[in-house]
N, C-alpha and C. Protein backbone atom coordinates (compact mmCIF):
# COMPACT_ATOMS: atom_id res chain seq x y z
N UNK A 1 12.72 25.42 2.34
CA UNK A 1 13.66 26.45 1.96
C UNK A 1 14.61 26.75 3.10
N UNK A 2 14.20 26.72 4.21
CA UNK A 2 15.35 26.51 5.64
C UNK A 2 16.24 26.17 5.49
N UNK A 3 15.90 24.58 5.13
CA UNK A 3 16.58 23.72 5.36
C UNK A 3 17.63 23.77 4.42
N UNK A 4 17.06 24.54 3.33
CA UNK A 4 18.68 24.71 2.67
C UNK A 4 19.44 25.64 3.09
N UNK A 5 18.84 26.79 3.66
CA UNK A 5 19.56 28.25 3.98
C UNK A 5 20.42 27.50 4.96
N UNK A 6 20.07 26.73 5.88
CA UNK A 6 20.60 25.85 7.11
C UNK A 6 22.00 25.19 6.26
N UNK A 7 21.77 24.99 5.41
CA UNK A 7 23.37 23.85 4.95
C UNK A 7 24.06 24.31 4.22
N UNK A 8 23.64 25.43 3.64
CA UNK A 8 24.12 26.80 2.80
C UNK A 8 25.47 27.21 4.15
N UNK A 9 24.74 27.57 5.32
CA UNK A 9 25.25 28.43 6.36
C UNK A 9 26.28 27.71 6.37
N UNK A 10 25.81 26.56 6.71
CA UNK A 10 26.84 25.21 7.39
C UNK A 10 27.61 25.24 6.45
N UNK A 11 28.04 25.07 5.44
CA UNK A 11 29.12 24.93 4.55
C UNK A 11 29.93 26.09 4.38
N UNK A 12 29.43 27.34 4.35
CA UNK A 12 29.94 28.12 4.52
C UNK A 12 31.00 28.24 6.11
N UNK A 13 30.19 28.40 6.71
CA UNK A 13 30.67 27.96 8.41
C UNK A 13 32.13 27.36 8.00
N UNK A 14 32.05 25.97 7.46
CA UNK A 14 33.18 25.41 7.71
C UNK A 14 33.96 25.52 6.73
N UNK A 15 33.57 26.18 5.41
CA UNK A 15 35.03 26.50 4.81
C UNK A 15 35.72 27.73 5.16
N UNK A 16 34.92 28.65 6.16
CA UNK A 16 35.36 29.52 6.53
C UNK A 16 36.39 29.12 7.98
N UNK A 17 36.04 28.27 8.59
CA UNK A 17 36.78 27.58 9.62
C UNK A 17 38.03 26.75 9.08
N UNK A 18 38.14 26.63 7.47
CA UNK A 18 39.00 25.68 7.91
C UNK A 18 38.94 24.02 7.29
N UNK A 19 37.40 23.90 7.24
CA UNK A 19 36.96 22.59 6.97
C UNK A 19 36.15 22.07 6.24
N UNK A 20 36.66 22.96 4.88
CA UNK A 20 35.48 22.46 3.62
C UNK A 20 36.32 21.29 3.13
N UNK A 21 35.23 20.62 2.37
CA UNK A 21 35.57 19.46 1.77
C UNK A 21 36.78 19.47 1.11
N UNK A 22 37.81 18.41 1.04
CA UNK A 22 39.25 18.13 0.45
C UNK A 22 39.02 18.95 -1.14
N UNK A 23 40.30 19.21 -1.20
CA UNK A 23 40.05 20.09 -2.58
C UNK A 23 40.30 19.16 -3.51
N UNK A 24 39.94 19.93 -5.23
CA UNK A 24 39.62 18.59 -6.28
C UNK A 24 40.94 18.71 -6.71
N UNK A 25 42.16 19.29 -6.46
CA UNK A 25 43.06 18.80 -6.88
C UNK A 25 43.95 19.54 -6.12
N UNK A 26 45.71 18.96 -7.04
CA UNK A 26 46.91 19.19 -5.80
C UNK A 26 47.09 20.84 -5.47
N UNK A 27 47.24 21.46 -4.63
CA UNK A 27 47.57 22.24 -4.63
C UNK A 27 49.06 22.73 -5.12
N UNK A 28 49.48 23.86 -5.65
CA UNK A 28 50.79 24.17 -6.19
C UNK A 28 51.34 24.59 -4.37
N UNK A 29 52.82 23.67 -4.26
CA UNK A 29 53.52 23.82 -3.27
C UNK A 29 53.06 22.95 -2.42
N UNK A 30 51.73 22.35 -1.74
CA UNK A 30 51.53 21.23 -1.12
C UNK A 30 52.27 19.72 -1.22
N UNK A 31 52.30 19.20 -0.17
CA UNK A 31 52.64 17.96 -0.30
C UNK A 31 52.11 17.28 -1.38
N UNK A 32 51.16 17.25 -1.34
CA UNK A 32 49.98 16.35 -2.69
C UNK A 32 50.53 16.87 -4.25
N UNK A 33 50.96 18.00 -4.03
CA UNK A 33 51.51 18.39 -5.62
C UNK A 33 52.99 18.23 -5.77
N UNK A 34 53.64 18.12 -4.71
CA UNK A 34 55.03 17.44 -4.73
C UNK A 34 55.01 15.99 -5.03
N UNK A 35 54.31 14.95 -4.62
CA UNK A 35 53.72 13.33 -4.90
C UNK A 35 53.54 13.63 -6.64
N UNK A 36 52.59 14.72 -7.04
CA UNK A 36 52.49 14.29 -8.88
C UNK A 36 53.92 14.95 -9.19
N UNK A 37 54.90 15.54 -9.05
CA UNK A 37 55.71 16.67 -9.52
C UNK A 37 56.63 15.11 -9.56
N UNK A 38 56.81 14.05 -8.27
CA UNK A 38 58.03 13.26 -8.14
C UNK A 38 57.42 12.17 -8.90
N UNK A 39 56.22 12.12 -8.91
CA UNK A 39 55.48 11.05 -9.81
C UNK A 39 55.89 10.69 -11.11
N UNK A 40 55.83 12.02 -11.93
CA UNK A 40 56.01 12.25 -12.72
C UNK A 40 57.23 11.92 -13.38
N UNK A 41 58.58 12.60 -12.40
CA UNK A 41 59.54 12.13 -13.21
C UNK A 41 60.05 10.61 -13.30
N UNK A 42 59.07 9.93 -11.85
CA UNK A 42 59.09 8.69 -11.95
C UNK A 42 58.78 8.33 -13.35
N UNK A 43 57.62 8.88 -13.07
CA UNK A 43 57.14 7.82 -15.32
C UNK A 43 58.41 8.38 -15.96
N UNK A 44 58.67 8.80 -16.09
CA UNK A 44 59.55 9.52 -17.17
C UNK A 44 60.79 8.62 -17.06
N UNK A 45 61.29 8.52 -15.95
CA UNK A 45 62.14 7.56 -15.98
C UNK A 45 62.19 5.93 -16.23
N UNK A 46 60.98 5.44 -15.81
CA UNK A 46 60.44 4.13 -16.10
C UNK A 46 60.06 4.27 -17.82
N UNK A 47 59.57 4.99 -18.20
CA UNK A 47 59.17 5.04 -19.85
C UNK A 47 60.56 5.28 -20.37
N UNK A 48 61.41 5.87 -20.34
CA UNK A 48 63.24 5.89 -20.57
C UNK A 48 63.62 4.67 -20.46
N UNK A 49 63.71 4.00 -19.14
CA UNK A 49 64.59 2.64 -19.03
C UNK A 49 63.26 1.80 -19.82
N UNK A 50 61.77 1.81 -20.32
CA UNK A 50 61.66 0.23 -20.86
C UNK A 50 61.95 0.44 -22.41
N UNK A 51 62.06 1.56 -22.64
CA UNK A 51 62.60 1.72 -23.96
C UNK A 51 63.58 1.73 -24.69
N UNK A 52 64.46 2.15 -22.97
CA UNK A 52 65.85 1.38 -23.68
C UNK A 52 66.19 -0.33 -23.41
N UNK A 53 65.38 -0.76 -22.56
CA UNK A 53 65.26 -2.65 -22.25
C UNK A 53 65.04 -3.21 -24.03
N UNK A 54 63.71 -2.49 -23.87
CA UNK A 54 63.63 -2.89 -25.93
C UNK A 54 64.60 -2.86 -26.60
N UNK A 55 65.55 -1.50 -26.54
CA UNK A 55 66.68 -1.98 -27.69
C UNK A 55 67.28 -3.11 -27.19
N UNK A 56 67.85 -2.37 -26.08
CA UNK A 56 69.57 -3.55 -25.37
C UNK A 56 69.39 -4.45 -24.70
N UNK A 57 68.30 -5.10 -24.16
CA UNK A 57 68.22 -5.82 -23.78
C UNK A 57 68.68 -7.18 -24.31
N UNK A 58 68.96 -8.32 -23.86
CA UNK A 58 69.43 -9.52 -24.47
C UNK A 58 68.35 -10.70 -24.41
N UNK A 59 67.39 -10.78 -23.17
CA UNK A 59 66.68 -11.65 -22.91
C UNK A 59 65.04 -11.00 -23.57
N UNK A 60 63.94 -11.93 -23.74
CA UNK A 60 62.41 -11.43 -24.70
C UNK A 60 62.03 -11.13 -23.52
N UNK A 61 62.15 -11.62 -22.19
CA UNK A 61 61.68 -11.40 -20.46
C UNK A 61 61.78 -10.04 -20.54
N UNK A 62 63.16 -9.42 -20.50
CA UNK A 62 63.20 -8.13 -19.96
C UNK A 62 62.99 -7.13 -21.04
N UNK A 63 62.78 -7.44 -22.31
CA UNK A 63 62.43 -6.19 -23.32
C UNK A 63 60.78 -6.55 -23.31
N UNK A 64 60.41 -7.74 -22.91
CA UNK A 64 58.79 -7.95 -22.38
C UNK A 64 58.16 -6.55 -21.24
N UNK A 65 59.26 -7.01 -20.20
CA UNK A 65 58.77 -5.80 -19.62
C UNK A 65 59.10 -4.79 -19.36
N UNK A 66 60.26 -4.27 -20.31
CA UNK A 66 60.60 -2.99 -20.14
C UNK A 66 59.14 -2.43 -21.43
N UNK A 67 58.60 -3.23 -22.25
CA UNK A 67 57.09 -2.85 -23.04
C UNK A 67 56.09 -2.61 -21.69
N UNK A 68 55.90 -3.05 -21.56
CA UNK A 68 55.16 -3.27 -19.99
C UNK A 68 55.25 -1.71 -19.55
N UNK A 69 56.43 -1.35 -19.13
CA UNK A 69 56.64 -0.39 -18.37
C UNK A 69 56.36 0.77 -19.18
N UNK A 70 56.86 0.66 -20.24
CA UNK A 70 56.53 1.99 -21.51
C UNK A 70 54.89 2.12 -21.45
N UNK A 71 54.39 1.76 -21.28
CA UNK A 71 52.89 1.31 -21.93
C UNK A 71 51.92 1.64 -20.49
N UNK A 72 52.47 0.80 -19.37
CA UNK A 72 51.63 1.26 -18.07
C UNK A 72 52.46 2.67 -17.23
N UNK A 73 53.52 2.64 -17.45
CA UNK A 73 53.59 4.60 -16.77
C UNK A 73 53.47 5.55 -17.90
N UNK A 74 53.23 4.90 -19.58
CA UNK A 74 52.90 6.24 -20.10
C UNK A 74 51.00 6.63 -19.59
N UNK A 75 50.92 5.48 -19.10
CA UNK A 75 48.98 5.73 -19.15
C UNK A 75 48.79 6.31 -18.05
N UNK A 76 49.88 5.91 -16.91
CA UNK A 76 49.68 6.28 -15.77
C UNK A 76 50.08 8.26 -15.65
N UNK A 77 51.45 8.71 -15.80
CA UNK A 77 51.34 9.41 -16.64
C UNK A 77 50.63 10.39 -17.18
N UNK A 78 49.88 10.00 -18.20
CA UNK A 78 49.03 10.62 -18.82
C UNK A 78 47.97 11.22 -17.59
N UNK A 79 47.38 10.70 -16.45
CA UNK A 79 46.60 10.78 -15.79
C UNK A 79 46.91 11.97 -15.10
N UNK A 80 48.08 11.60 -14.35
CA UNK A 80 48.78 12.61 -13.26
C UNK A 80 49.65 14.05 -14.14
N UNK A 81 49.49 14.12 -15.16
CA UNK A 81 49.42 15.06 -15.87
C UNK A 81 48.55 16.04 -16.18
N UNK A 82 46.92 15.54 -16.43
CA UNK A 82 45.79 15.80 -16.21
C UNK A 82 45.50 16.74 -15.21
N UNK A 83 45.71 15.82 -13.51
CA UNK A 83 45.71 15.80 -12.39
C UNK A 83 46.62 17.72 -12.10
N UNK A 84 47.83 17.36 -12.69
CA UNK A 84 48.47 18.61 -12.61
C UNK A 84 48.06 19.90 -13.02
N UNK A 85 47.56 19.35 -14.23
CA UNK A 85 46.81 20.72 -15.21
C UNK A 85 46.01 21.43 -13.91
N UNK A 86 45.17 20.26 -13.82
CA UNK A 86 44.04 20.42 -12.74
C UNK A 86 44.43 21.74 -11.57
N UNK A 87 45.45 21.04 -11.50
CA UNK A 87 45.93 21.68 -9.68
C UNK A 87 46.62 22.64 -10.39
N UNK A 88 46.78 23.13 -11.66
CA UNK A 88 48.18 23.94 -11.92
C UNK A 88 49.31 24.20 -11.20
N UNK A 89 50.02 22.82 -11.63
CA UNK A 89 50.97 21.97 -10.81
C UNK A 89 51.67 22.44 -12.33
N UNK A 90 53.39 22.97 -11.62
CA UNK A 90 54.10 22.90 -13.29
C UNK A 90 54.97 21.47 -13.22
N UNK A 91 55.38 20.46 -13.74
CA UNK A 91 55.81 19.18 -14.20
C UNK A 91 56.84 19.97 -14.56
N UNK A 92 58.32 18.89 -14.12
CA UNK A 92 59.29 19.02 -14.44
C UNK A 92 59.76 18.45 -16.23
N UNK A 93 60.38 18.52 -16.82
CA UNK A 93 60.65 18.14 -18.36
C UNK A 93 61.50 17.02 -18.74
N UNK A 94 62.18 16.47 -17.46
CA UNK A 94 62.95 15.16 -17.81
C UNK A 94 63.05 14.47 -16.12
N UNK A 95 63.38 13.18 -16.21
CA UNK A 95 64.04 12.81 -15.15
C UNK A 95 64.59 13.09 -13.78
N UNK A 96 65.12 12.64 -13.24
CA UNK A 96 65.82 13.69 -11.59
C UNK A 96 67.00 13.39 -12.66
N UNK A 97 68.53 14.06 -12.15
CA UNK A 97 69.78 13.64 -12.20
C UNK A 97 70.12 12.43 -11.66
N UNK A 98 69.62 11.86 -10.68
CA UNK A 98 70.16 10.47 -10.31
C UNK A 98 69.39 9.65 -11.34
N UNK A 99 68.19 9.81 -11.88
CA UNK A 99 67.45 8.46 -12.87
C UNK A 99 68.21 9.00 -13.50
N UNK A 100 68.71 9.99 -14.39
CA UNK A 100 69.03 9.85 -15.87
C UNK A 100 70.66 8.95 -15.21
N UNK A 101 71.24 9.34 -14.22
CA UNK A 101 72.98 8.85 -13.99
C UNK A 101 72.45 7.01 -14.14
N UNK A 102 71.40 6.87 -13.18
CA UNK A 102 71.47 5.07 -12.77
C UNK A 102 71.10 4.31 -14.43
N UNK A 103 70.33 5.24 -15.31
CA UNK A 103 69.95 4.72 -16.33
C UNK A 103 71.30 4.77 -17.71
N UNK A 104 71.66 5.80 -17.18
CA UNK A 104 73.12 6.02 -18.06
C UNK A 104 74.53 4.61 -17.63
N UNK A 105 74.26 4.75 -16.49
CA UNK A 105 74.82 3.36 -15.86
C UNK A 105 74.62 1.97 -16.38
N UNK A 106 73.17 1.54 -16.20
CA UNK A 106 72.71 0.78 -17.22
C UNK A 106 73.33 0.78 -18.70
N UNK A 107 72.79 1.50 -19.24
CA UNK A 107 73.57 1.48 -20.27
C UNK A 107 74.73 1.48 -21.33
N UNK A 108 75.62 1.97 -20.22
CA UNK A 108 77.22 1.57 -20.20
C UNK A 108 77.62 0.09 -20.53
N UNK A 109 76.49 -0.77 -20.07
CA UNK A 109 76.49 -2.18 -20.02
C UNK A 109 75.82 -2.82 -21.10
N UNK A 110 75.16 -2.11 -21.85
CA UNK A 110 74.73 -2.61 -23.23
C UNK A 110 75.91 -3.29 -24.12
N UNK A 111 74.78 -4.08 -24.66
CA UNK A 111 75.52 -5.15 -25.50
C UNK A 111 76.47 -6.04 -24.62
N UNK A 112 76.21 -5.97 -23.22
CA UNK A 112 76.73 -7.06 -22.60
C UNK A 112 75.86 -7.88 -21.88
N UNK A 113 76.20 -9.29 -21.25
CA UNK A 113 75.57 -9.98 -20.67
C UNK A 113 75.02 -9.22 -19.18
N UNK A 114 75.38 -8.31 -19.10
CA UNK A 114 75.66 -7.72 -17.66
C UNK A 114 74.48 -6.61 -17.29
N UNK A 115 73.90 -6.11 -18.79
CA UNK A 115 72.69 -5.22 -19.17
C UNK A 115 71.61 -5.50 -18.66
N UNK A 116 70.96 -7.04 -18.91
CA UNK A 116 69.88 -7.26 -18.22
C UNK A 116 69.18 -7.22 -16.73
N UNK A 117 70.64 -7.84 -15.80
CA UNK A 117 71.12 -8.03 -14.56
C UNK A 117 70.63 -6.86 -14.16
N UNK A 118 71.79 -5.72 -14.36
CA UNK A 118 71.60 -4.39 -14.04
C UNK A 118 70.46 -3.64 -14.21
N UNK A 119 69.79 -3.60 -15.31
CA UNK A 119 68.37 -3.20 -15.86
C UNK A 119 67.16 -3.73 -14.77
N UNK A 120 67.33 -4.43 -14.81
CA UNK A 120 66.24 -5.19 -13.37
C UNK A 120 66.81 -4.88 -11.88
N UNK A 121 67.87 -4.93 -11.48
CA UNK A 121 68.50 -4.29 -10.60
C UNK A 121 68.29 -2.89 -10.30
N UNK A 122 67.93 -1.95 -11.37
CA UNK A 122 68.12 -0.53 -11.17
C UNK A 122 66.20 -0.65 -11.13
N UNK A 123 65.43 -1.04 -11.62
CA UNK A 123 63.96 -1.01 -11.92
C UNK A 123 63.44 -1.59 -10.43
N UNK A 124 64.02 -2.92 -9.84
CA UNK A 124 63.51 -3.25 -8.19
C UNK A 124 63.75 -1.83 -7.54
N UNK A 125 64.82 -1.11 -7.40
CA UNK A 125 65.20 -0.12 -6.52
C UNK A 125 63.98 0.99 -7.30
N UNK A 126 63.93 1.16 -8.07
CA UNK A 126 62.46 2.39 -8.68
C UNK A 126 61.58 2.14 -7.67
N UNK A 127 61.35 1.12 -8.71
CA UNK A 127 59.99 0.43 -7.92
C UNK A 127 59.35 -0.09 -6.46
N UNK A 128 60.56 0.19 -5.61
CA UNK A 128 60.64 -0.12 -4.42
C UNK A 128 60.57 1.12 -4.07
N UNK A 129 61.26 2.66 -4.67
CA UNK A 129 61.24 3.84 -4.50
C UNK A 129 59.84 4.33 -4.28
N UNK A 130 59.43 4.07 -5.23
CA UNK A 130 57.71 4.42 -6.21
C UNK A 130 56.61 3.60 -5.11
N UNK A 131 56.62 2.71 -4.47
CA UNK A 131 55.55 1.71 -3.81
C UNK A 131 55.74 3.13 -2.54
N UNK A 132 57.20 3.10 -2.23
CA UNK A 132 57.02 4.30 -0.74
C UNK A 132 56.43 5.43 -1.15
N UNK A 133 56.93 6.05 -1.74
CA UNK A 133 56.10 7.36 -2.16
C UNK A 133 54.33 6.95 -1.91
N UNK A 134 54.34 6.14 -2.58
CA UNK A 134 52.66 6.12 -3.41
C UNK A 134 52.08 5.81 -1.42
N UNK A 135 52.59 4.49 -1.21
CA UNK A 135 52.17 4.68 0.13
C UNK A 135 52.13 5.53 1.18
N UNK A 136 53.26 6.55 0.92
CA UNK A 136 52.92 7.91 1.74
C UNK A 136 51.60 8.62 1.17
N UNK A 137 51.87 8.72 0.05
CA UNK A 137 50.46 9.27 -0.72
C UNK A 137 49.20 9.18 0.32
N UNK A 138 49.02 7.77 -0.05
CA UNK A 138 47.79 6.88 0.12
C UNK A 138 47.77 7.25 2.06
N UNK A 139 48.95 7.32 2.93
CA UNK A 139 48.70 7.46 3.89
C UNK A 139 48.27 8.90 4.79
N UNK A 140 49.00 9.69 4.02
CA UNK A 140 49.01 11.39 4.40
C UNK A 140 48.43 12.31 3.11
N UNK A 141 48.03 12.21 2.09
CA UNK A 141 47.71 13.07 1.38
C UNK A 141 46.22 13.62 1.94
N UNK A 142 46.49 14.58 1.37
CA UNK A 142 45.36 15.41 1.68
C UNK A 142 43.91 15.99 0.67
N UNK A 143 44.71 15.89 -0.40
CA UNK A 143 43.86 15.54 -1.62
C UNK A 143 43.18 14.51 -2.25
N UNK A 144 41.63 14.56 -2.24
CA UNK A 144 41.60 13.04 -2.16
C UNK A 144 41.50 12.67 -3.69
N UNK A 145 41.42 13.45 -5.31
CA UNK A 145 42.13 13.48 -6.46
C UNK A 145 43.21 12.90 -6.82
N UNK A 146 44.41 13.46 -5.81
CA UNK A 146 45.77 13.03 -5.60
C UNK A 146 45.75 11.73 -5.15
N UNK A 147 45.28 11.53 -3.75
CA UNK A 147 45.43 10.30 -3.21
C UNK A 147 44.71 8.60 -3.84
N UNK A 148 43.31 9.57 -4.95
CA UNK A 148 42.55 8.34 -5.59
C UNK A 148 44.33 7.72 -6.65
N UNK A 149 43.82 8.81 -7.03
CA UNK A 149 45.09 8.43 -8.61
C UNK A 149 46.65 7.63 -7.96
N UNK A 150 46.98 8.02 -6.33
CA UNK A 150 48.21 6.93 -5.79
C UNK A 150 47.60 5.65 -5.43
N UNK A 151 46.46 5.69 -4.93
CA UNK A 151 45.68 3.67 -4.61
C UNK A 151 45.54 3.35 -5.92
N UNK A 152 44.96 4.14 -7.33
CA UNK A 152 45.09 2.83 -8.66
C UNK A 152 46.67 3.14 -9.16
N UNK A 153 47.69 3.68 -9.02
CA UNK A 153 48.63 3.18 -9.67
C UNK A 153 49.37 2.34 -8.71
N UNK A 154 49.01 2.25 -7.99
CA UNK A 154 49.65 1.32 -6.52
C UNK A 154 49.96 -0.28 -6.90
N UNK A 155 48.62 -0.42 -7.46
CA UNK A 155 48.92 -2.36 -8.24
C UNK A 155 49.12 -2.41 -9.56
N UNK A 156 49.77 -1.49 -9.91
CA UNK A 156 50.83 -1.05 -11.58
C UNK A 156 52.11 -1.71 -11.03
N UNK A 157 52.17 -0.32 -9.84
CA UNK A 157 53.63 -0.34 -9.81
C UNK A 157 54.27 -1.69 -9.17
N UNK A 158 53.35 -2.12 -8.30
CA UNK A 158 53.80 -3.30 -6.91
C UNK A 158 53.82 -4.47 -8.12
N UNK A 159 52.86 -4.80 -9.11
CA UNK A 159 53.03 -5.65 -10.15
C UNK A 159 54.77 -5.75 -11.07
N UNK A 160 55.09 -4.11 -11.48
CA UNK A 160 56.00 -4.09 -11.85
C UNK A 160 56.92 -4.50 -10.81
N UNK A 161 57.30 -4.20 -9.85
CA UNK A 161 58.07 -4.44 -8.62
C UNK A 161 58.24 -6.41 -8.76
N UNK A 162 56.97 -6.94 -8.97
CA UNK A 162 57.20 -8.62 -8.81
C UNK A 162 57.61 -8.83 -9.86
N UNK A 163 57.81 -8.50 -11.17
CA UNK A 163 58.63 -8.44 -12.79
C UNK A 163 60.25 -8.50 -12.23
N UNK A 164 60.53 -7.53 -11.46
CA UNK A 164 61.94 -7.31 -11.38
C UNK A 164 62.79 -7.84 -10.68
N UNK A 165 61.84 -8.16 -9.36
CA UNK A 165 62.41 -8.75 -7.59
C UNK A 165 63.54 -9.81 -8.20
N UNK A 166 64.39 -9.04 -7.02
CA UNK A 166 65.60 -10.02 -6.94
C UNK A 166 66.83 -10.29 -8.29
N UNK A 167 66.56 -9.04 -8.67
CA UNK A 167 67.36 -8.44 -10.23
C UNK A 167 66.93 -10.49 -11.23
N UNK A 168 65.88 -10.28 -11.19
CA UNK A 168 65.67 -11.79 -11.87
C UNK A 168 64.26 -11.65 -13.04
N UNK A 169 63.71 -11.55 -14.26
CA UNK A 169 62.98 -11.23 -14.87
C UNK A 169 61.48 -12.00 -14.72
N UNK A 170 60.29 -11.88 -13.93
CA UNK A 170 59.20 -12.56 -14.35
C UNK A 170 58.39 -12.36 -15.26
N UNK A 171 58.30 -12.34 -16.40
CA UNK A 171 57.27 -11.61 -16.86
C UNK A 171 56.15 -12.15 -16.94
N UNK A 172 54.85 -11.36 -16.88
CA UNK A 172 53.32 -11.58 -16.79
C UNK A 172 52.68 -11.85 -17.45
């Protein structure tokens, strides 16, 4: 029975110091809840552009993986939504202003040969966006909830990233 009063103390001790175990989710205003808040409108914007690849797209490559993209950041997504509830984190309701402008851009170019180009062009730069973030995540977060959920969407996104490289379509 000590021996528990003993680790009772001790835990107490250190969350009173300062140094209880990482919390189970983001805090509202922390770094870690800014990562799901920008996360977020990431999906939002990646689930926007593969849905519009499906309509306008010209090539089966890039409406391949603009499906792709609908399908793995709505799941992803779904998670860091969760995650938010969790932390009572409030989620923004659309896009930043620059995704909805670069995606509106894109689309200016529909129904031309010039759509696809651009569409993969604007998705490397995401996705090149999205790998930094997540790797800050993974390097400085403080939540380790937060930081699990940035190491598994990490080989989503870096996957999507080799789909797009070099505004050129691979699909998987």
């Amino acid at each position: 029975m000590s021996r528990w009063l003993t680790t009772a103390a001790l835990v107490a001790a250190l969350a009173g110091a300062g140094l209880a175990p990482a919390a189970a989710a983001p805090a509202p205003g922390s770094s870690d809840a800014e990562f799901v808040r920008v996360s977020h409108q990431g999906n939002l914007a990646e689930i926007a552009a593969g849905q519009d690849a499906q309509k306008h797209a010209s090539s089966t490559c890039v409406k391949d993986v603009g499906a792709a993209l609908v399908r793995d950041h709505t799941k992803l997504d779904a998670e860091l939504s969760a995650l938010a509830k969790k932390g009572n984190v409030t989620l923004p309701a659309a896009p930043t202003q620059e995704q909805q402008a670069v995606l509106k851009g894109v689309q200016a170019k529909a129904g031309s040969l010039q759509y696809d180009k651009a569409w993969l062009t604007a998705q490397e730069a995401a996705h090149t966006k999205t790998l930094a973030l997540i790797d800050k995540q993974i390097s400085q977060g403080t939540d380790a909830e937060t930081t699990a959920a940035a190491k598994k969407s990490r080989p989503v996104v870096a996957m999507h990233l080799d789909m797009v490289r070099g505004g050129t379509c691979h699909s998987m």
